[in-house]
C-alpha atoms as a PDB file:
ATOM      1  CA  UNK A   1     265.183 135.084  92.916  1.00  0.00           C
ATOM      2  CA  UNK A   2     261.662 133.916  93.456  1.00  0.00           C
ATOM      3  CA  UNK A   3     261.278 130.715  95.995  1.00  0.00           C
ATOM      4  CA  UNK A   4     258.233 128.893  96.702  1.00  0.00           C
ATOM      5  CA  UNK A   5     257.465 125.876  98.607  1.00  0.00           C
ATOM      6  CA  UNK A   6     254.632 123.090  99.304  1.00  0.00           C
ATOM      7  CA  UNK A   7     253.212 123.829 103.064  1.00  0.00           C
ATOM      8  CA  UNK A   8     254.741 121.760 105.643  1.00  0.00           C
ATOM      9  CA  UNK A   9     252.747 118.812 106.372  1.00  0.00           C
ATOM     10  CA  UNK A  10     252.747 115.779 109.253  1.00  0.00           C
ATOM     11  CA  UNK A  11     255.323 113.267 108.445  1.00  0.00           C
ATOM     12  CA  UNK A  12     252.457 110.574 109.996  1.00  0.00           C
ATOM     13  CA  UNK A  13     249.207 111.889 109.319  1.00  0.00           C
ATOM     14  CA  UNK A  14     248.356 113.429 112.392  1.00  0.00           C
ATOM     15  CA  UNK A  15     246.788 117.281 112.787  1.00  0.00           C
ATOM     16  CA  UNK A  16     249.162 120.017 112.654  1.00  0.00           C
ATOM     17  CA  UNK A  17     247.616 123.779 113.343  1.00  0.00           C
ATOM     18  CA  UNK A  18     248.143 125.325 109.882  1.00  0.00           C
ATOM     19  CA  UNK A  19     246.869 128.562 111.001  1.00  0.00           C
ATOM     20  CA  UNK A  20     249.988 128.596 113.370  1.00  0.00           C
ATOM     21  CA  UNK A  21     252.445 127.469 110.673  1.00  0.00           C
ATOM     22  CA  UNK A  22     255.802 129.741 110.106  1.00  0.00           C
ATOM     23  CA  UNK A  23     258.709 129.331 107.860  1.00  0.00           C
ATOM     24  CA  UNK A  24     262.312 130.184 108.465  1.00  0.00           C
ATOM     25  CA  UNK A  25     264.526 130.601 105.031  1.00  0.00           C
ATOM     26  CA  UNK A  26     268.124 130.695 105.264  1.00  0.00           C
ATOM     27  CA  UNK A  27     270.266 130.810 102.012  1.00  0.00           C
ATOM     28  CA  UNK A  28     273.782 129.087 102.064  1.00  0.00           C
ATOM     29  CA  UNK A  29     276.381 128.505 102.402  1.00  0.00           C
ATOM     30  CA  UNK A  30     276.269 132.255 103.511  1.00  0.00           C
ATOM     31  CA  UNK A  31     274.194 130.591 105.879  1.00  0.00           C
ATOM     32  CA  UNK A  32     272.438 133.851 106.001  1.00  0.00           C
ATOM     33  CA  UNK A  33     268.710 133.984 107.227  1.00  0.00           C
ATOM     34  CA  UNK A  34     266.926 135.684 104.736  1.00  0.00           C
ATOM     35  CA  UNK A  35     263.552 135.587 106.210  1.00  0.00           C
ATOM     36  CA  UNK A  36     262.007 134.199 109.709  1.00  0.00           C
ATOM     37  CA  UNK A  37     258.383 133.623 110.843  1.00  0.00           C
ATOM     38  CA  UNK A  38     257.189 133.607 107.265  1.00  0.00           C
ATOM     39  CA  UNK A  39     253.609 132.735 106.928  1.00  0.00           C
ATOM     40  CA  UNK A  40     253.152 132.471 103.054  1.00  0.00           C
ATOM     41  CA  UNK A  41     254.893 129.444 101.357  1.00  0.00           C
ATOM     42  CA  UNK A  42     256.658 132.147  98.788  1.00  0.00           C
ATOM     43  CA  UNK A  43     259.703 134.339  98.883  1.00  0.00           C
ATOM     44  CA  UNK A  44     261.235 137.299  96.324  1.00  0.00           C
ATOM     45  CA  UNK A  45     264.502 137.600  97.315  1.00  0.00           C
ATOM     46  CA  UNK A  46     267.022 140.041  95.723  1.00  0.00           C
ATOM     47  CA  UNK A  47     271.335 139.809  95.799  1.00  0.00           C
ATOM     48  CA  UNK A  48     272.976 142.326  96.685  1.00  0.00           C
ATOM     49  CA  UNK A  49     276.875 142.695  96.666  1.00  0.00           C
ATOM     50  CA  UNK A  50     277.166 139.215  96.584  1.00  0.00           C
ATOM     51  CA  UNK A  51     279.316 137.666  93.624  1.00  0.00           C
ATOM     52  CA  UNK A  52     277.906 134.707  91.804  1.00  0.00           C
ATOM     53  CA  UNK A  53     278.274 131.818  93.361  1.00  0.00           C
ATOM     54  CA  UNK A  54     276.623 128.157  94.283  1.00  0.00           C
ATOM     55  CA  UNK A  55     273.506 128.151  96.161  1.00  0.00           C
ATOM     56  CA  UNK A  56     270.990 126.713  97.974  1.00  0.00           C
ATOM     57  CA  UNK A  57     268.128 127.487 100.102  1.00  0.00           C
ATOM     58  CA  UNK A  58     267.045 125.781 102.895  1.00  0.00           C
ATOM     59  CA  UNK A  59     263.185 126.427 104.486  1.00  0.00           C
ATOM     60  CA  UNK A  60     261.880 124.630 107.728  1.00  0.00           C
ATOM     61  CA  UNK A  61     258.809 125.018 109.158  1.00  0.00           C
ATOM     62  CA  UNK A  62     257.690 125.668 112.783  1.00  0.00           C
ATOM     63  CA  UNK A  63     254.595 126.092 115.117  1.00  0.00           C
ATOM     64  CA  UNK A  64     255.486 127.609 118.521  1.00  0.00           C
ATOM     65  CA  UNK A  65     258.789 125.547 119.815  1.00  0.00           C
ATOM     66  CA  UNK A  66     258.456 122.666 117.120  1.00  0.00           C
ATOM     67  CA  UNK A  67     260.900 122.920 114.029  1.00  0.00           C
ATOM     68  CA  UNK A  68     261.027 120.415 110.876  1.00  0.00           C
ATOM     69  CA  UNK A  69     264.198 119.301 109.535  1.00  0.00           C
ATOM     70  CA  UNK A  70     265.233 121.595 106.286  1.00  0.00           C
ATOM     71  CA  UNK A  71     263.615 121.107 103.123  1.00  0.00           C
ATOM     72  CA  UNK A  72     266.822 121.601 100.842  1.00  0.00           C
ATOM     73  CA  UNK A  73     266.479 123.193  97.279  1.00  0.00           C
ATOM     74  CA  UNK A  74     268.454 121.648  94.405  1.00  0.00           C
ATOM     75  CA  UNK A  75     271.775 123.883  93.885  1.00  0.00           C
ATOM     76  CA  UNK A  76     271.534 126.630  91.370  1.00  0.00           C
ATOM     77  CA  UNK A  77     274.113 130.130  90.763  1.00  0.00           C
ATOM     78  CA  UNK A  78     273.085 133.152  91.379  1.00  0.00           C
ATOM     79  CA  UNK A  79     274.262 136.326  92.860  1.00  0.00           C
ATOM     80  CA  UNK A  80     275.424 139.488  92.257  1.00  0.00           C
ATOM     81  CA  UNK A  81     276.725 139.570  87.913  1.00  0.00           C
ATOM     82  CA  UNK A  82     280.063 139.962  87.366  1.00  0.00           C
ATOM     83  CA  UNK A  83     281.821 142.959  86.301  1.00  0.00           C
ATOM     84  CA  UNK A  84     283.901 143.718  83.391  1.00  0.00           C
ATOM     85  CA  UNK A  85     286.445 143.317  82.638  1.00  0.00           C
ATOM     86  CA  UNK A  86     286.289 139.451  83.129  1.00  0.00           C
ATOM     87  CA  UNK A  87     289.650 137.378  83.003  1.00  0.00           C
ATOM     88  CA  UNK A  88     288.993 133.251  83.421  1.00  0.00           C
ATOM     89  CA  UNK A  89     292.260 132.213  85.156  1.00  0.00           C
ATOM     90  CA  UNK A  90     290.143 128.482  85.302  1.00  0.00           C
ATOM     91  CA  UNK A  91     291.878 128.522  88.795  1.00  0.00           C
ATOM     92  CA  UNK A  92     289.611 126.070  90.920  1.00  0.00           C
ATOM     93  CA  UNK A  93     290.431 123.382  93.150  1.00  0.00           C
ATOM     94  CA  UNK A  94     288.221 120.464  91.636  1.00  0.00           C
ATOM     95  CA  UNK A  95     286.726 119.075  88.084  1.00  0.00           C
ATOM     96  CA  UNK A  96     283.527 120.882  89.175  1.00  0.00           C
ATOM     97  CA  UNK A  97     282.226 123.275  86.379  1.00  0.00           C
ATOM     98  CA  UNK A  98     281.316 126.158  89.301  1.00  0.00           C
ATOM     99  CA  UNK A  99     280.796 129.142  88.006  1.00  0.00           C
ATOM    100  CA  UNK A 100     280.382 127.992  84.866  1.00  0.00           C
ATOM    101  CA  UNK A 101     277.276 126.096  83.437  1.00  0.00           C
ATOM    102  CA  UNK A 102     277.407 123.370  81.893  1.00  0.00           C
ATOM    103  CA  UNK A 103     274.348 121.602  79.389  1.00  0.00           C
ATOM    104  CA  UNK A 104     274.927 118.454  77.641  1.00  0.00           C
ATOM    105  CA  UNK A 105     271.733 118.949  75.222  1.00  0.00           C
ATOM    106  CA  UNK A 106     272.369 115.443  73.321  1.00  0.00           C
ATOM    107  CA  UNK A 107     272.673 113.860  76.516  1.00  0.00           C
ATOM    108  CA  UNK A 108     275.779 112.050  74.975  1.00  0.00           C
ATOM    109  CA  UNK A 109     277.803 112.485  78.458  1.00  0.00           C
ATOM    110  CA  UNK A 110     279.467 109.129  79.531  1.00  0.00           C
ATOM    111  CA  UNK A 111     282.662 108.357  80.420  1.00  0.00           C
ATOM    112  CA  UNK A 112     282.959 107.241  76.632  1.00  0.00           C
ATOM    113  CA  UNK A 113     280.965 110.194  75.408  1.00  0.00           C
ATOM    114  CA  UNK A 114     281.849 113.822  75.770  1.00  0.00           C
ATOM    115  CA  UNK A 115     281.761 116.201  78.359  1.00  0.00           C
ATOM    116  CA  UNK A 116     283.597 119.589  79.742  1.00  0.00           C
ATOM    117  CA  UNK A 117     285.696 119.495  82.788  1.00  0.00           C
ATOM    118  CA  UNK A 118     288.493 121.342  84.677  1.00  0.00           C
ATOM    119  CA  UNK A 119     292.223 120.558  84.367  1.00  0.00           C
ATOM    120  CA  UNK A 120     294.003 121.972  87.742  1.00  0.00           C
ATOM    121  CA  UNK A 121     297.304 121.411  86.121  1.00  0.00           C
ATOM    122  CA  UNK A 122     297.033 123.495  82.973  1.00  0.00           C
ATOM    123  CA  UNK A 123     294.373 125.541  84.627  1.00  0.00           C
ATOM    124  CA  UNK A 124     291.900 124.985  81.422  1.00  0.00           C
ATOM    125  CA  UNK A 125     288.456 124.399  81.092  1.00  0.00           C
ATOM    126  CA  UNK A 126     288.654 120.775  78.634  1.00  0.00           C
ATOM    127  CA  UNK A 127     286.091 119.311  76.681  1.00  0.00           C
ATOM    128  CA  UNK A 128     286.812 115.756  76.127  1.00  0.00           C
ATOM    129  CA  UNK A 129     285.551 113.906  73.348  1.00  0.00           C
ATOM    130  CA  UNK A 130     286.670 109.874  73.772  1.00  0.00           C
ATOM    131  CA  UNK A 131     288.361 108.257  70.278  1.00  0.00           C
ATOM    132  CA  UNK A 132     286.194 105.371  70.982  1.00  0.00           C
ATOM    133  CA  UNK A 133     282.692 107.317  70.740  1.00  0.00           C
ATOM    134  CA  UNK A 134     280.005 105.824  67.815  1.00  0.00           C
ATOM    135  CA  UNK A 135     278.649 109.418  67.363  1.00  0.00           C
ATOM    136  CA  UNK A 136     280.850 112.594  67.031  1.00  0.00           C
ATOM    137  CA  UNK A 137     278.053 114.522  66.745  1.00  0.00           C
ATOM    138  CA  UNK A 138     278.113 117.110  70.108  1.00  0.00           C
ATOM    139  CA  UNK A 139     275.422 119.508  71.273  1.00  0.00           C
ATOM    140  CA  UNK A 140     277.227 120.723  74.718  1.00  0.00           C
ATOM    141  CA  UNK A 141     277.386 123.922  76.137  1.00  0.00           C
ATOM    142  CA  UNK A 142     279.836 125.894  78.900  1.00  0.00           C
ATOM    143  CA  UNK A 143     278.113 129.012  79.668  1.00  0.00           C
ATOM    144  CA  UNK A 144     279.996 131.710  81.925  1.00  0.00           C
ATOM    145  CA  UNK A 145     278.612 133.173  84.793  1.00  0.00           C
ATOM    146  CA  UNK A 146     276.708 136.555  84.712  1.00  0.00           C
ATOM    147  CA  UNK A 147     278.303 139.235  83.203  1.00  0.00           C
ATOM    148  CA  UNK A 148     277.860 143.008  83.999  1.00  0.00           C
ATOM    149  CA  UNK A 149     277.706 144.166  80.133  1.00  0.00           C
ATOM    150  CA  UNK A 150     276.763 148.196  79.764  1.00  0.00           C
ATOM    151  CA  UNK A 151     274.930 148.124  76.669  1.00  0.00           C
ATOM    152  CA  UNK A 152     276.322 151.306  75.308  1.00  0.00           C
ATOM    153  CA  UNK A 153     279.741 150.410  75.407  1.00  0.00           C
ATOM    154  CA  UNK A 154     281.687 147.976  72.800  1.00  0.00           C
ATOM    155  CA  UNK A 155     283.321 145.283  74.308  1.00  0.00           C
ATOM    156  CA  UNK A 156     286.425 142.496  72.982  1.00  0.00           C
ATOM    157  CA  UNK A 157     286.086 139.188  73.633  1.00  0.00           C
ATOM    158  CA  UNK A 158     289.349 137.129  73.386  1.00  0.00           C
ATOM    159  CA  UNK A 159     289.738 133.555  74.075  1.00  0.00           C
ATOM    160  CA  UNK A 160     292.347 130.654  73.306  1.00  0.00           C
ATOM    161  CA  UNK A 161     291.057 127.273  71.717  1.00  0.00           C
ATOM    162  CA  UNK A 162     292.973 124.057  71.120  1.00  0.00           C
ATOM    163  CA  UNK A 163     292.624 121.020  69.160  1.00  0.00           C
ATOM    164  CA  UNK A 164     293.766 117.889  70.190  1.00  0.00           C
ATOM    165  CA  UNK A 165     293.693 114.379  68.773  1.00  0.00           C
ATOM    166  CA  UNK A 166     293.287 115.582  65.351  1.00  0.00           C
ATOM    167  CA  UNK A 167     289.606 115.271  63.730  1.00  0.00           C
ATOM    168  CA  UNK A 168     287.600 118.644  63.507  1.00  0.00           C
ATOM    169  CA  UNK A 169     287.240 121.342  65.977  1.00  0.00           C
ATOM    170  CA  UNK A 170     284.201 123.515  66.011  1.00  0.00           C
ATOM    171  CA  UNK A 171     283.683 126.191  68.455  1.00  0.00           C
ATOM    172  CA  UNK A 172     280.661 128.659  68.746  1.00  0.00           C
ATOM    173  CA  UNK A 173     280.366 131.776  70.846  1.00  0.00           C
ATOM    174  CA  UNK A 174     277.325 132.728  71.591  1.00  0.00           C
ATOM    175  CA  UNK A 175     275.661 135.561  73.833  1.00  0.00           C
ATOM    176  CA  UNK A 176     272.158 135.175  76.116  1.00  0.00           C
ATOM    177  CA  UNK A 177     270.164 136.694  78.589  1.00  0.00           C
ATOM    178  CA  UNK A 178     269.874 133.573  81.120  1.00  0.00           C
ATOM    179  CA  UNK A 179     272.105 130.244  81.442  1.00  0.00           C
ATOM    180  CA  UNK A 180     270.140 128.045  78.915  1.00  0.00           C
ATOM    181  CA  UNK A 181     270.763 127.116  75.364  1.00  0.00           C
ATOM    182  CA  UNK A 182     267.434 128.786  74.393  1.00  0.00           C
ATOM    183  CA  UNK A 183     268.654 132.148  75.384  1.00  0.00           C
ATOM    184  CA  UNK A 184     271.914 131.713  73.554  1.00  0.00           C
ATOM    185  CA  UNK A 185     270.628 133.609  70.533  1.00  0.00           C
ATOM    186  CA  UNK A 186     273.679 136.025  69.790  1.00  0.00           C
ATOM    187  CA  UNK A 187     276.032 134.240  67.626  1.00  0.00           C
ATOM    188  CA  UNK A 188     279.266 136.201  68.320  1.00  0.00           C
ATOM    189  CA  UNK A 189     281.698 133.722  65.980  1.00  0.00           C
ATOM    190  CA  UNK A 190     282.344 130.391  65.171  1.00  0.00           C
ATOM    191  CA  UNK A 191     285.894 128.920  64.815  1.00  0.00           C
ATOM    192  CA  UNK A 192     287.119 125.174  63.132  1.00  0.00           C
END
């Protein structure tokens, strides 16, 4: 991953010795230090043997015994791909989407709208669509972590759908390089 970072500056104005200015970068919750007395306000920063996962950097600044509080990065996945083969057992302890991403590119998500979440009961990734929505028209996207695919091999992909509530169910499958619907340029099928 490539990090970068505005320079420290003086939470009230007054001089700070830029010339004197080092950065600490620790990446959690591995809470793993992943680079100390850092004078540039940039980072490369490969995984290794560490499976996707949530993350988050954190960088402070310091100048001799004087530390800032941690600038905190918004939470992204990344890691280490996964490897094949890949079985989703959906087993997590929470409605949150992690690994998975998740892109509502309507923006039709309300509680009244549509959106994917996690049942811990059935173990099932759901996408609900509410009877009382104006506009069945959906645009939203689960995307699976990283997977390890070897490009000379052939590879099955098998999934269970379900329908529920009657109306129409329609399901694409697509394949991309990154976790955006603009990479998602390999149609693989489409069920209704």
């Amino acid at each position: 991953i490539s990090i970068s970072w505005d320079a420290a500056k003086s939470v009230n104005g007054g001089y700070i010795d830029a010339s004197n200015m080092l950065y600490d970068v620790t990446l959690m919750p591995d809470n793993k230090v992943i680079a100390t007395d850092l004078a540039d306000t940039h980072l490369d920063y490969r995984y290794e043997d560490r499976k996707m996962g949530v993350s988050q950097i954190l960088v402070s600044a310091k100048i001799g015994e004087a530390r800032s509080k941690d600038a905190v990065s918004d939470i992204f996945i990344a890691g280490t791909p996964w490897t094949i083969p890949y079985l989703e057992t959906f087993n997590y302890a929470s409605e949150v989407m992690w690994p998975f991403t998740t892109i509502d590119a309507n923006n039709d998500k309300s509680y009244y709208g549509f959106y994917w979440l996690f049942d811990e009961v059935s173990k099932r990734a759901w996408y609900y669509a509410s009877p009382s929505a104006n506009n069945w028209s959906t645009d939203d996207w689960l995307i699976t972590p990283t997977v390890a695919f070897d490009p000379k091999k052939v590879y099955r992909l098998q999934f269970d759908t379900y329908g529920y509530m009657g109306g129409v169910n329609t399901l694409e499958v697509y394949l991309g390089e990154y976790a955006t619907t603009e990479s998602m340029t390999q149609k693989i099928t489409r069920r209704q």
